[in-house]
C-alpha atoms as a PDB file:
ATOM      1  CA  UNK A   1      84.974  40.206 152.654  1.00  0.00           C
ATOM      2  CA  UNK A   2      85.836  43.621 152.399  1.00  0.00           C
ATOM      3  CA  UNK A   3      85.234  46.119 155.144  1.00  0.00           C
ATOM      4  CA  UNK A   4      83.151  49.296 154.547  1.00  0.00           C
ATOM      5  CA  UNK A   5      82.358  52.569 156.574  1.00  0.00           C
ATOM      6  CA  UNK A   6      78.466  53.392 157.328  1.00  0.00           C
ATOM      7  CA  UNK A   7      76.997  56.188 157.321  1.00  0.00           C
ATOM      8  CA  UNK A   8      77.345  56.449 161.171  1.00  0.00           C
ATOM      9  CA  UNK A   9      80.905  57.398 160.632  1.00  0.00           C
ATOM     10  CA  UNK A  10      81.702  60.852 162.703  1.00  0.00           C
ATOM     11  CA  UNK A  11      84.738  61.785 160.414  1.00  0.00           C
ATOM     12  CA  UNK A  12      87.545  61.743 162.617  1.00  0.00           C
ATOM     13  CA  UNK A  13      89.794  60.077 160.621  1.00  0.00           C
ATOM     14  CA  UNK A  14      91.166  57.615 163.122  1.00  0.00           C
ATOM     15  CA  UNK A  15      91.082  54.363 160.638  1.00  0.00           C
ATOM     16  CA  UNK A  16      93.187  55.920 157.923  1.00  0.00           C
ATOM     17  CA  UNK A  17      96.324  55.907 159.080  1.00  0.00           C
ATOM     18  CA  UNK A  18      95.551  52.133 160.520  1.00  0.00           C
ATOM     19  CA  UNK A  19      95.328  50.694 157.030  1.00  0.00           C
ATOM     20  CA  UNK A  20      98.104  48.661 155.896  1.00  0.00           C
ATOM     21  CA  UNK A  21      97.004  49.122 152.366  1.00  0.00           C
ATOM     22  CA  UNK A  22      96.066  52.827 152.293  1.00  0.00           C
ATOM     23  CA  UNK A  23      92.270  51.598 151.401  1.00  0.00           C
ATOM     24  CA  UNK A  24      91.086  54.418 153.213  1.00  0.00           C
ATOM     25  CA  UNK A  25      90.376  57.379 151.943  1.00  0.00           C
ATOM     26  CA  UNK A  26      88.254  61.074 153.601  1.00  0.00           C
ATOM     27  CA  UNK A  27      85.264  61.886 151.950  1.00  0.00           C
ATOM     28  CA  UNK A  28      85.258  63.246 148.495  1.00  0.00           C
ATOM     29  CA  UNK A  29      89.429  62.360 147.955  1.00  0.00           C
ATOM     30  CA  UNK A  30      89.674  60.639 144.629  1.00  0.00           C
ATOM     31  CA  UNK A  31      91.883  56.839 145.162  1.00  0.00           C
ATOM     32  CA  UNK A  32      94.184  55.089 143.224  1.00  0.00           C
ATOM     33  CA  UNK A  33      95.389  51.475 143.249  1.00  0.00           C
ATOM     34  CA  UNK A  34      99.466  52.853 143.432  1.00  0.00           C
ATOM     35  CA  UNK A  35      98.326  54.630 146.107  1.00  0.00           C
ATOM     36  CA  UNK A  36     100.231  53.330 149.358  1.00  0.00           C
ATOM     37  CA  UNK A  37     101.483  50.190 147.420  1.00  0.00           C
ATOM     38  CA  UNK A  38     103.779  48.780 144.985  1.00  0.00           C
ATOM     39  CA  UNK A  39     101.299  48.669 142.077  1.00  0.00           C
ATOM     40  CA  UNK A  40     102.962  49.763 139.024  1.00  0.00           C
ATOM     41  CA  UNK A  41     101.462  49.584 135.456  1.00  0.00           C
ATOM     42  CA  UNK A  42      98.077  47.757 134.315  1.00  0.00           C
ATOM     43  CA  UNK A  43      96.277  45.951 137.545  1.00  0.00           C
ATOM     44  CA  UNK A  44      93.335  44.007 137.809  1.00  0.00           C
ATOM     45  CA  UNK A  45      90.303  45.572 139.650  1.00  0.00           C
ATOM     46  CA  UNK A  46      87.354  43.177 141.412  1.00  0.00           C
ATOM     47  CA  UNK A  47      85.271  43.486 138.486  1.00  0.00           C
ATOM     48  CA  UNK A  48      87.713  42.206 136.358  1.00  0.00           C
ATOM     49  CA  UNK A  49      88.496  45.199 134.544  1.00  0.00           C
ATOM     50  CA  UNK A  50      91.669  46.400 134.079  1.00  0.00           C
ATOM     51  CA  UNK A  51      93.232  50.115 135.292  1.00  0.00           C
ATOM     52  CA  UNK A  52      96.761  51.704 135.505  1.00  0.00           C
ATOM     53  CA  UNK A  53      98.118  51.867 138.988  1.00  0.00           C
ATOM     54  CA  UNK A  54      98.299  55.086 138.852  1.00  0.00           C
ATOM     55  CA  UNK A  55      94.842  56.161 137.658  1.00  0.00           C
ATOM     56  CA  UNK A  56      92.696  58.149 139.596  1.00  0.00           C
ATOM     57  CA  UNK A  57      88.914  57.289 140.235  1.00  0.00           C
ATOM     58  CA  UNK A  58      86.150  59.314 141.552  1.00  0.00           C
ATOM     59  CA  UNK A  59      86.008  59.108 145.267  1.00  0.00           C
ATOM     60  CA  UNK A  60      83.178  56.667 146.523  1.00  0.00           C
ATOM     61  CA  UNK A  61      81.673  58.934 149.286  1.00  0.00           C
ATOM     62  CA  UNK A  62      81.529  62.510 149.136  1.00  0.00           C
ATOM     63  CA  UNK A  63      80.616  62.765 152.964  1.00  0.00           C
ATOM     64  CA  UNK A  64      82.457  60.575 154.634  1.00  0.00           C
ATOM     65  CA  UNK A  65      85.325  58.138 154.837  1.00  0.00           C
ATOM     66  CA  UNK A  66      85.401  55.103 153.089  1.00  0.00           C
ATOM     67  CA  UNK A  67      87.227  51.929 151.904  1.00  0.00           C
ATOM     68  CA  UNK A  68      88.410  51.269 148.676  1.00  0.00           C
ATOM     69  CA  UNK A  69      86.976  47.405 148.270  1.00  0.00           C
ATOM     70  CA  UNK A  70      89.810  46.613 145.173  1.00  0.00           C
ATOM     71  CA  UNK A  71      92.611  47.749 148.165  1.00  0.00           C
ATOM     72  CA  UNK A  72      91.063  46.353 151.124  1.00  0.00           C
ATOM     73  CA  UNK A  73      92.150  42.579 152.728  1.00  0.00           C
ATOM     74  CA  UNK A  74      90.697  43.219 156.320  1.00  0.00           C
ATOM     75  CA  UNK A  75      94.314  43.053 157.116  1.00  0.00           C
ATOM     76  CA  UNK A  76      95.060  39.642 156.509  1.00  0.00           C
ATOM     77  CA  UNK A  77      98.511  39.027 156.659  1.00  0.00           C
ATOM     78  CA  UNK A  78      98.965  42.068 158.523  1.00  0.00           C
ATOM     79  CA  UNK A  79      97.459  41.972 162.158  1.00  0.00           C
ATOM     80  CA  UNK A  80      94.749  39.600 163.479  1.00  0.00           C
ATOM     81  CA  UNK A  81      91.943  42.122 163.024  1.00  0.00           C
ATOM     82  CA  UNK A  82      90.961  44.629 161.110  1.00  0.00           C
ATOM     83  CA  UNK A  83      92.328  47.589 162.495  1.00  0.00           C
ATOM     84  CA  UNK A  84      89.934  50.180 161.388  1.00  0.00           C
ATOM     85  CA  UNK A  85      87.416  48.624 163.115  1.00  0.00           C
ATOM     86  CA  UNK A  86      89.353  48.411 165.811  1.00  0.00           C
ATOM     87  CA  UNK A  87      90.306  51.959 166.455  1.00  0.00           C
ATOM     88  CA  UNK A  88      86.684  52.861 165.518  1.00  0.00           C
ATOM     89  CA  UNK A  89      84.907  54.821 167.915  1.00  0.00           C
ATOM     90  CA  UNK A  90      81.654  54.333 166.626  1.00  0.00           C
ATOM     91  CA  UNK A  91      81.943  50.563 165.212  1.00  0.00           C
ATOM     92  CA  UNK A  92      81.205  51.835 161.383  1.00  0.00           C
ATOM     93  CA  UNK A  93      83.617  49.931 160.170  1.00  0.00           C
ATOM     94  CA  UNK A  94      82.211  46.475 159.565  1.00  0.00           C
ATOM     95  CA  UNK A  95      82.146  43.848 156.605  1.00  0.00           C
ATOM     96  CA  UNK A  96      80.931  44.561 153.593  1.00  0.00           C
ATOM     97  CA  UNK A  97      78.233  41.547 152.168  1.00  0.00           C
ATOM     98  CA  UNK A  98      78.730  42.821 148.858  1.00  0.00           C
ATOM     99  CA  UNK A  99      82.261  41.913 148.894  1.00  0.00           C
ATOM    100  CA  UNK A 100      82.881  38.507 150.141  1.00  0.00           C
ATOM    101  CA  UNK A 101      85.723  37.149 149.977  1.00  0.00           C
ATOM    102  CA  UNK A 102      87.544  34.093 151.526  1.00  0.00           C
ATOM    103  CA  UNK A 103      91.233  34.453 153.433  1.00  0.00           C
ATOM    104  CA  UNK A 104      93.000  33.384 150.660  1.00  0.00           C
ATOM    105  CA  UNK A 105      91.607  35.457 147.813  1.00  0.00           C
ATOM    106  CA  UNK A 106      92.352  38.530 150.814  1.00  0.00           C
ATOM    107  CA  UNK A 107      96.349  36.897 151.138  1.00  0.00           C
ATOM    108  CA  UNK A 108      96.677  36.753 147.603  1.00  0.00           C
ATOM    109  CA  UNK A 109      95.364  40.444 147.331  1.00  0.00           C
ATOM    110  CA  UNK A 110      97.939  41.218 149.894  1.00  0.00           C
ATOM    111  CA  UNK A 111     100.351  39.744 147.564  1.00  0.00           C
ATOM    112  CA  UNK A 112      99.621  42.302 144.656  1.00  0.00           C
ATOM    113  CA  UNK A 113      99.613  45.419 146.692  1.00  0.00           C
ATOM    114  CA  UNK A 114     102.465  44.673 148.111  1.00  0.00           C
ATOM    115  CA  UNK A 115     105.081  42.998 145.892  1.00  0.00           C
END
């Protein structure tokens, strides 16, 4: 499962340069898949849907930080934990229930982003 950022977060910005993926992004700062990876061309999103790398989308939260669930793999393959949630000082970053998914489908994500 993807990890997301509650609205508990204080803003201070120390998970985003802990993300392996660049998943994280401040408050109101559009995102793109290429963004931090090796994406290049047409990807897949979560929904199934189908984007260039390269375009932009509207940011997710205006008024905080938060974590792009199409770029996130709770660092799998990276580090034993996620480290957002581990540099966290207010534990806001936790799972996310809407986006569950199993080590595997989070390796395999790792895979794309990072060819």
């Amino acid at each position: 499962m993807a990890i997301h950022i509650t609205s508990e977060c204080i803003n201070c910005g120390a998970c985003e340069p802990e993300c392996p993926n660049n998943a994280i992004y401040e408050g109101g700062a559009e995102w793109a898949m290429a963004d931090g990876t090796t994406l290049k061309g047409q990807v897949t999103l979560l929904d199934g849907s189908t984007a260039d790398a390269d375009q932009k989308f509207p940011a997710i939260s205006d008024d905080i930080y938060y974590i792009v669930p199409n770029k996130c793999t709770e660092c799998e393959g990276f580090h034993e934990e996620p480290q957002c949630a581990a540099v966290c000082p207010v534990d806001c970053c936790v799972p996310d229930p809407e986006h569950v998914e199993t080590k595997e489908q989070l390796l395999e994500k790792k895979a794309k982003l990072h060819i």
